[in-house]
N, C-alpha and C. Protein backbone atom coordinates (compact mmCIF):
# COMPACT_ATOMS: atom_id res chain seq x y z
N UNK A 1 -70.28 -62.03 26.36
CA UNK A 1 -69.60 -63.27 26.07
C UNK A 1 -69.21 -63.97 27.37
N UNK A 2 -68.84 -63.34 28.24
CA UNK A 2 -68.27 -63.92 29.97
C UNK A 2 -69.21 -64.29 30.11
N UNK A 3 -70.12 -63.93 29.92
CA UNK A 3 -71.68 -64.46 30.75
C UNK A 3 -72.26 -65.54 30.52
N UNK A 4 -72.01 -65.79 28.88
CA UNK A 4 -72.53 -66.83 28.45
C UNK A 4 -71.50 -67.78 28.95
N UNK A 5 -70.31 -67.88 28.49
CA UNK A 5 -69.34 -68.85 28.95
C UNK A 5 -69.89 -69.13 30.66
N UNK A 6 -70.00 -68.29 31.82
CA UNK A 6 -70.35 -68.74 32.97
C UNK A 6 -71.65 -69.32 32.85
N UNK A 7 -72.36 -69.10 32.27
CA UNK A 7 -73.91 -69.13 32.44
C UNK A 7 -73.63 -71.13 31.81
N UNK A 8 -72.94 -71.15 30.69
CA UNK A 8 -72.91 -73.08 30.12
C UNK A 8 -72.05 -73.40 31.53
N UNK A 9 -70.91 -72.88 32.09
CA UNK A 9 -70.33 -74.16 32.75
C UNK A 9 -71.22 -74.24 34.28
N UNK A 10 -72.40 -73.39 34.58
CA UNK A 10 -73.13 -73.35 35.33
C UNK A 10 -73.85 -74.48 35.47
N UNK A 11 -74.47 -74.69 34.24
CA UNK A 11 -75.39 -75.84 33.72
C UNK A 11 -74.91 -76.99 33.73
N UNK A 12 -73.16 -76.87 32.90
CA UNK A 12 -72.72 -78.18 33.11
C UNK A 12 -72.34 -78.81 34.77
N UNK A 13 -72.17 -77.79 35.51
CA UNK A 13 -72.26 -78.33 37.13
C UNK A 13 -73.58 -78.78 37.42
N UNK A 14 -74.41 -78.41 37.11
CA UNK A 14 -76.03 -78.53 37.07
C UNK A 14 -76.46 -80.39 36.82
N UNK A 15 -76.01 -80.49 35.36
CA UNK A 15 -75.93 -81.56 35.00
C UNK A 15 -75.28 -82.75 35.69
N UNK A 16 -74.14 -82.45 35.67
CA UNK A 16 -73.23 -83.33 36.79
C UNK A 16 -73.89 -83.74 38.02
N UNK A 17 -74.44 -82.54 38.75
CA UNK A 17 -75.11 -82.90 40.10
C UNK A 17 -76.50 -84.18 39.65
N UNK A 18 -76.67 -84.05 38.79
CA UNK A 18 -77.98 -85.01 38.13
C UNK A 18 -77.26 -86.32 37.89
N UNK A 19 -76.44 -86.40 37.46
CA UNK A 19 -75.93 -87.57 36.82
C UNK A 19 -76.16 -88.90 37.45
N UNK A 20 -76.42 -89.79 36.77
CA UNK A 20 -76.30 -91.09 37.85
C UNK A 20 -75.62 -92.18 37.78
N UNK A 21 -74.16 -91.93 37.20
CA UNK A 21 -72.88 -92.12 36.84
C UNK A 21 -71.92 -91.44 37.25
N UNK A 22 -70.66 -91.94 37.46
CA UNK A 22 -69.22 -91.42 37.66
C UNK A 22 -69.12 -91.09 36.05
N UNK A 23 -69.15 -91.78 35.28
CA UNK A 23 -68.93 -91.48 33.83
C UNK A 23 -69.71 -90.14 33.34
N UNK A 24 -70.82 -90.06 33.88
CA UNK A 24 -71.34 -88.68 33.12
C UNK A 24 -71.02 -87.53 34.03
N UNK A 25 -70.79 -87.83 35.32
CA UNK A 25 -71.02 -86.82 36.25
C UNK A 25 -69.36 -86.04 35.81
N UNK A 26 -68.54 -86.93 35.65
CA UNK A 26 -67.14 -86.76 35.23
C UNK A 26 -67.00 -85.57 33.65
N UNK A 27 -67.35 -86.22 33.18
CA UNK A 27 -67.61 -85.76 31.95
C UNK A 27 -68.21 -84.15 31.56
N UNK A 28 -69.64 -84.01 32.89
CA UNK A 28 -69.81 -82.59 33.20
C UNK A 28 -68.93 -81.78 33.25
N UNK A 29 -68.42 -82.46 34.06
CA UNK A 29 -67.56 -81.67 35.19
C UNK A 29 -66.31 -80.83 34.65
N UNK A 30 -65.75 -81.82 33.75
CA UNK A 30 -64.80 -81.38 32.70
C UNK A 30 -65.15 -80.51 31.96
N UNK A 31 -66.22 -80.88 31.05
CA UNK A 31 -67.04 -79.65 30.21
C UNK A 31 -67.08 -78.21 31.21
N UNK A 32 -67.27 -78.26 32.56
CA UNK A 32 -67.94 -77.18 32.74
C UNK A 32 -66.14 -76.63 33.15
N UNK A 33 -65.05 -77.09 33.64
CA UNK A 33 -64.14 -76.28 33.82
C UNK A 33 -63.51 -75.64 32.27
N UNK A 34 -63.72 -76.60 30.98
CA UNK A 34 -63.17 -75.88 29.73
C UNK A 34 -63.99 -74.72 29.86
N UNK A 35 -65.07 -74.41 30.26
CA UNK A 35 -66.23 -73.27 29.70
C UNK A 35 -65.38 -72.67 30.95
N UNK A 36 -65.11 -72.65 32.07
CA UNK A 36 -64.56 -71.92 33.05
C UNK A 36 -63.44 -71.30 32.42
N UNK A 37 -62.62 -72.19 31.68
CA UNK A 37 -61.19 -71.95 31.13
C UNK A 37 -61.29 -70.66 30.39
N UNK A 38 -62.39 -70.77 29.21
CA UNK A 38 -62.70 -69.76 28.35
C UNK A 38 -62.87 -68.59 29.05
N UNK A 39 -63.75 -68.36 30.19
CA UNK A 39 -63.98 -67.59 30.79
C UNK A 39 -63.16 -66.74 31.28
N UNK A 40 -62.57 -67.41 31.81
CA UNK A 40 -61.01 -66.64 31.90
C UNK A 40 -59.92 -66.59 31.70
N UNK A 41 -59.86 -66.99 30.56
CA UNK A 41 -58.73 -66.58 29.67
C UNK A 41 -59.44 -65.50 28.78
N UNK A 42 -60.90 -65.38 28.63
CA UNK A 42 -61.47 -64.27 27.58
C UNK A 42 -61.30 -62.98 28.57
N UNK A 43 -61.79 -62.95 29.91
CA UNK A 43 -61.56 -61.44 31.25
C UNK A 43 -59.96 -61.38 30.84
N UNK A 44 -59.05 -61.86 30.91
CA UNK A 44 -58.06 -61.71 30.62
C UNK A 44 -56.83 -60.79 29.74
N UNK A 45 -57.48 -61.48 28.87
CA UNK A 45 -57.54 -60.74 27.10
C UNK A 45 -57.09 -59.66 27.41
N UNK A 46 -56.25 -58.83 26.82
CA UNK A 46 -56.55 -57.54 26.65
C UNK A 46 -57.44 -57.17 25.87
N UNK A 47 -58.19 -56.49 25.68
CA UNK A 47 -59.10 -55.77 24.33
C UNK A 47 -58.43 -54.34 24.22
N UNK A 48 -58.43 -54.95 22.16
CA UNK A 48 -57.54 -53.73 21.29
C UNK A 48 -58.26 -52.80 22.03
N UNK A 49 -57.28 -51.45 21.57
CA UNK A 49 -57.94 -50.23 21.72
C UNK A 49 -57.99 -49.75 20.15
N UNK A 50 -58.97 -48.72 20.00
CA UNK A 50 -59.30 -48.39 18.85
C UNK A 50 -58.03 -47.44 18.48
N UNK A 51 -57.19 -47.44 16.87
CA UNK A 51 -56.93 -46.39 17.10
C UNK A 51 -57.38 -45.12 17.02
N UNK A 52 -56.79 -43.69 17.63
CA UNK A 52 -57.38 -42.65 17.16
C UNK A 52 -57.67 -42.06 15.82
N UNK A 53 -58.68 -41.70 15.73
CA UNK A 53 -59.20 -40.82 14.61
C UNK A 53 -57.95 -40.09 14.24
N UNK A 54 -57.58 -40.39 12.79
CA UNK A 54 -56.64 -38.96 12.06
C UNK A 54 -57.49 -38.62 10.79
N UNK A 55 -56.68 -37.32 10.98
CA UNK A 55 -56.75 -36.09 9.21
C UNK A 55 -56.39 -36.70 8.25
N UNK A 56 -57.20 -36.85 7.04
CA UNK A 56 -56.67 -36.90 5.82
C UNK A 56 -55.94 -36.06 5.27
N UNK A 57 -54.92 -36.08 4.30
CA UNK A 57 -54.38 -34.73 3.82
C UNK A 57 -55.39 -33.79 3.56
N UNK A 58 -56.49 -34.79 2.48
CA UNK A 58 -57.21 -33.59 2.11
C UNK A 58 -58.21 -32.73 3.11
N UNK A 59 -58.49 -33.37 4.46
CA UNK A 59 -59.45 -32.94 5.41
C UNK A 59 -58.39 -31.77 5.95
N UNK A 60 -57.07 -31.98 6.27
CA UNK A 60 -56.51 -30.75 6.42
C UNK A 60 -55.99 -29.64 5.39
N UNK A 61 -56.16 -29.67 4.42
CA UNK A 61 -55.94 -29.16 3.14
C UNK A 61 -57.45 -28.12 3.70
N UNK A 62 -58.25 -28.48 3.49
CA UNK A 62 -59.66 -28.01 3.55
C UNK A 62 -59.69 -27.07 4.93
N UNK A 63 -59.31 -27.64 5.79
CA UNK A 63 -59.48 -26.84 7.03
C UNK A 63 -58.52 -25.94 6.74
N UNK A 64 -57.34 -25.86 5.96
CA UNK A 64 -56.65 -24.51 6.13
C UNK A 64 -55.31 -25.08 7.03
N UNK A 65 -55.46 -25.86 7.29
CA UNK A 65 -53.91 -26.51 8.33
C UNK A 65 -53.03 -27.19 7.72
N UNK A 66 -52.80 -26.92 6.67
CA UNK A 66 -51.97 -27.58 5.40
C UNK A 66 -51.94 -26.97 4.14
N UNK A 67 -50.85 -25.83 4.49
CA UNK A 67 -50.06 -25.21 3.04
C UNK A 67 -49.38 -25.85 2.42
């Protein structure tokens, strides 16, 4: 997902450098810092952690670890 987000606001600098307007070149330019924005505010993020695996009663019932 980072990648892609860098990889569009890449393009939109790309574009900009093409432009043959203040109006479009502007306009890139903006586009490509929101896609920057995303970018890092997504590295940012924490990412959940899974929780751990637990016993069902009955999986410990079965194993013998639950009288």
């Amino acid at each position: 997902m980072l990648e892609e987000f860098r990889r569009r606001a890449d393009e939109c600098r790309r574009l900009a450098a093409a432009a043959r307007n203040a109006n479009d070149k502007a306009f890139w330019m903006n586009l490509a810092e929101r896609w920057q924005a995303l970018e890092t505010a997504t590295a940012e993020r924490p990412r959940p952690q899974k929780p751990a695996k637990t016993r069902r009663h009955s999986e410990l019932s079965a194993a013998g670890d639950f009288d």
